[in-house]
Protein backbone atom coordinates (compact mmCIF):
# COMPACT_ATOMS: atom_id res chain seq x y z
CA UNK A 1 79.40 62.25 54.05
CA UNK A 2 80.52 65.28 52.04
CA UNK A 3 78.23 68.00 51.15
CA UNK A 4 77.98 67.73 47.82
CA UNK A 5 76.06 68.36 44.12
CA UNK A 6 75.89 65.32 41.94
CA UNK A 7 77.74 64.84 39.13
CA UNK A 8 74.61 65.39 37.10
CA UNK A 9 74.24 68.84 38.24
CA UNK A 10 77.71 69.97 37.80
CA UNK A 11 77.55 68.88 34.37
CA UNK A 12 74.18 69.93 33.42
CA UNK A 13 75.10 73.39 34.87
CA UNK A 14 77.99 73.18 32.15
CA UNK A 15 76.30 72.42 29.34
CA UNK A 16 73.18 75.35 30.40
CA UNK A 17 76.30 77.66 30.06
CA UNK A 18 77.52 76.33 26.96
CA UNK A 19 73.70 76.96 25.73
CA UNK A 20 73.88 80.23 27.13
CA UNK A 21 76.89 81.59 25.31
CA UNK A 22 75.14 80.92 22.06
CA UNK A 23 73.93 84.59 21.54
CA UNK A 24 72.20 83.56 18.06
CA UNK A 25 69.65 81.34 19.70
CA UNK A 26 70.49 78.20 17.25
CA UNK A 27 70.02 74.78 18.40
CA UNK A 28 73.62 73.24 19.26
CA UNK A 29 74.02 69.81 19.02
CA UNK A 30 74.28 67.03 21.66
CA UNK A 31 77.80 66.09 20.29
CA UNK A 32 78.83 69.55 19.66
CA UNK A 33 78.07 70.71 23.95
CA UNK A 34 79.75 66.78 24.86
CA UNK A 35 82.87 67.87 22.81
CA UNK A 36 83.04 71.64 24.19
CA UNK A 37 82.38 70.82 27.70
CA UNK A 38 84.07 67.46 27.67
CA UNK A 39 80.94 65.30 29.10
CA UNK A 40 80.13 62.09 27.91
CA UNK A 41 77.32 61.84 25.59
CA UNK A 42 75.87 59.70 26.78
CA UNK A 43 75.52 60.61 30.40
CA UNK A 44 74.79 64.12 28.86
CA UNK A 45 71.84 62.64 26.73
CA UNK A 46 70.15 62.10 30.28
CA UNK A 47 70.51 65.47 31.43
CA UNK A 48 69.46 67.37 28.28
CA UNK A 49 65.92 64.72 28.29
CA UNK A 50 65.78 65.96 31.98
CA UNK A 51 66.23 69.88 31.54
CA UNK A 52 63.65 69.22 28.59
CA UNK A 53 61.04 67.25 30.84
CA UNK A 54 62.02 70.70 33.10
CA UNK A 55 60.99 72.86 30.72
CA UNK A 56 64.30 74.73 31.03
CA UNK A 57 65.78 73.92 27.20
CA UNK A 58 63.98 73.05 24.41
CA UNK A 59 65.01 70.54 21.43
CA UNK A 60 64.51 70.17 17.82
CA UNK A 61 65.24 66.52 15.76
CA UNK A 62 66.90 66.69 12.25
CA UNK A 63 69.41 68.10 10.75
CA UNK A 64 70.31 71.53 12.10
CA UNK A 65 68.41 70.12 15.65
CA UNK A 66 69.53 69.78 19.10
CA UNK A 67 69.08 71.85 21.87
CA UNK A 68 68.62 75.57 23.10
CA UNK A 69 67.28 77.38 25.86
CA UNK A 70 63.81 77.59 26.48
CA UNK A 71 64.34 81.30 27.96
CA UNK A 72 66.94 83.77 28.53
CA UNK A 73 69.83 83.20 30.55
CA UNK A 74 68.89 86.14 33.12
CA UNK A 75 65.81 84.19 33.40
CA UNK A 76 67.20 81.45 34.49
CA UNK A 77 67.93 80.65 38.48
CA UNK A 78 70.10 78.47 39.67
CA UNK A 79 68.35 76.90 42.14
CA UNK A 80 65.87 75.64 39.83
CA UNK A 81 68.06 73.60 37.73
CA UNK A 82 69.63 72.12 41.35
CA UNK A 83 66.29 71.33 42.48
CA UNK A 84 65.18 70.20 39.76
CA UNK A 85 68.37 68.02 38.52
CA UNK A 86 69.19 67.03 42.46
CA UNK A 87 65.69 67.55 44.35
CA UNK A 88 65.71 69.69 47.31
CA UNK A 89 68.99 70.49 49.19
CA UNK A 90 68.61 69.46 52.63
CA UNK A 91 72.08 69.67 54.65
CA UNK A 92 70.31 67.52 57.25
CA UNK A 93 67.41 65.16 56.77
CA UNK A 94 65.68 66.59 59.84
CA UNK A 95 65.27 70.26 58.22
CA UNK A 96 62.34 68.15 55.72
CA UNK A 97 61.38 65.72 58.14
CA UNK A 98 61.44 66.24 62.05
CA UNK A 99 59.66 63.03 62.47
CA UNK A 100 63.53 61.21 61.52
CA UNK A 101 65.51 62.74 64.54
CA UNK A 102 64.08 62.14 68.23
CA UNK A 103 66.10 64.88 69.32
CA UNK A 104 64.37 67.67 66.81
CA UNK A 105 62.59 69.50 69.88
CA UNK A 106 65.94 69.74 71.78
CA UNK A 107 68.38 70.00 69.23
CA UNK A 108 71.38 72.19 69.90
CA UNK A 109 72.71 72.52 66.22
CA UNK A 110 69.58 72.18 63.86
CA UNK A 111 68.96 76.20 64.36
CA UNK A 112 72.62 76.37 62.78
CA UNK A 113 71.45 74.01 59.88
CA UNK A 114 68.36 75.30 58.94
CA UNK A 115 70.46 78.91 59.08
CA UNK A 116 72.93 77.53 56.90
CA UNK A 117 70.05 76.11 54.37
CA UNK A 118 68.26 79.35 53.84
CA UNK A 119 72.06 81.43 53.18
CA UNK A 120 72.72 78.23 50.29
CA UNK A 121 69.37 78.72 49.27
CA UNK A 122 69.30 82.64 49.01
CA UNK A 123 72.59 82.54 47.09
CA UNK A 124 71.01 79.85 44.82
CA UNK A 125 68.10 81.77 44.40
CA UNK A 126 69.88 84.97 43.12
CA UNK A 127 72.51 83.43 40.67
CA UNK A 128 70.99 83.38 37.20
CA UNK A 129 72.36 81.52 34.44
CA UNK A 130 73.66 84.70 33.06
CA UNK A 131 75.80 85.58 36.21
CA UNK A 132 77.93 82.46 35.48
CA UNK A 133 78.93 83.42 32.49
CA UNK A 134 80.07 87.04 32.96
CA UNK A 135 82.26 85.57 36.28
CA UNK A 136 85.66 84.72 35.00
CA UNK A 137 85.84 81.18 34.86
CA UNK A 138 82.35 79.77 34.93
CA UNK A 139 81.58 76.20 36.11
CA UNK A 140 84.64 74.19 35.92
């Protein structure tokens, strides 16, 4: 199995950024971020109900309603949203839970794992919200 993000995260980190690029602070509809970023409403309904239950975007009903950022984008980390879209990132399952691997004690490679976790993590941990938008390209 391939390390990976799910789909949910990819695409709720897309539409965070197309929230984040609206300087004005206006709510943006749930069709209008599906049609810019190319997600399917209703899979992007889901996320947008989950980054509200998060706290991390706010949304309003009615005409002119939708959805905004609670927060600046500098305020925002990265490895929030992953955690809380995915849950925590664990490259192997006996970095959360030695009690799963008999072989935890005497492990040649978990040392390497649990390195490799907290390097993700610190990465994660620095990126704001902002910092993908000012890199050329963004979130594809």
């Amino acid at each position: 199995m391939a390390l990976r993000l799910s789909t949910t995260t990819r695409y709720g980190l897309r539409a965070l950024i197309e929230l984040a690029k609206n300087r004005e602070g206006e709510f943006i509809s749930l069709k209008e971020i599906s049609k810019r970023q190319k997600i399917p409403i209703r899979y992007l309904e889901n996320i947008m109900l989950k980054l509200v239950g998060g706290g991390i975007v706010v949304s309003s009903r009615g005409k002119g309603g939708g959805f905004k950022l609670s927060r600046d984008p500098s305020e925002i980390k990265i490895s929030d949203v992953i955690e809380f879209l995915e849950g925590p990132i664990s490259l192997v399952p006996c970095l959360e839970d030695s009690s799963l691997c008999s072989r935890t004690t005497k492990c040649e490679t978990r040392g390497l794992w649990a390195e490799l976790k907290r390097a993700l993590w610190k990465t994660l941990e620095e990126k704001r919200l902002s910092d993908l938008i000012k890199e050329k390209g963004g979130i594809q």
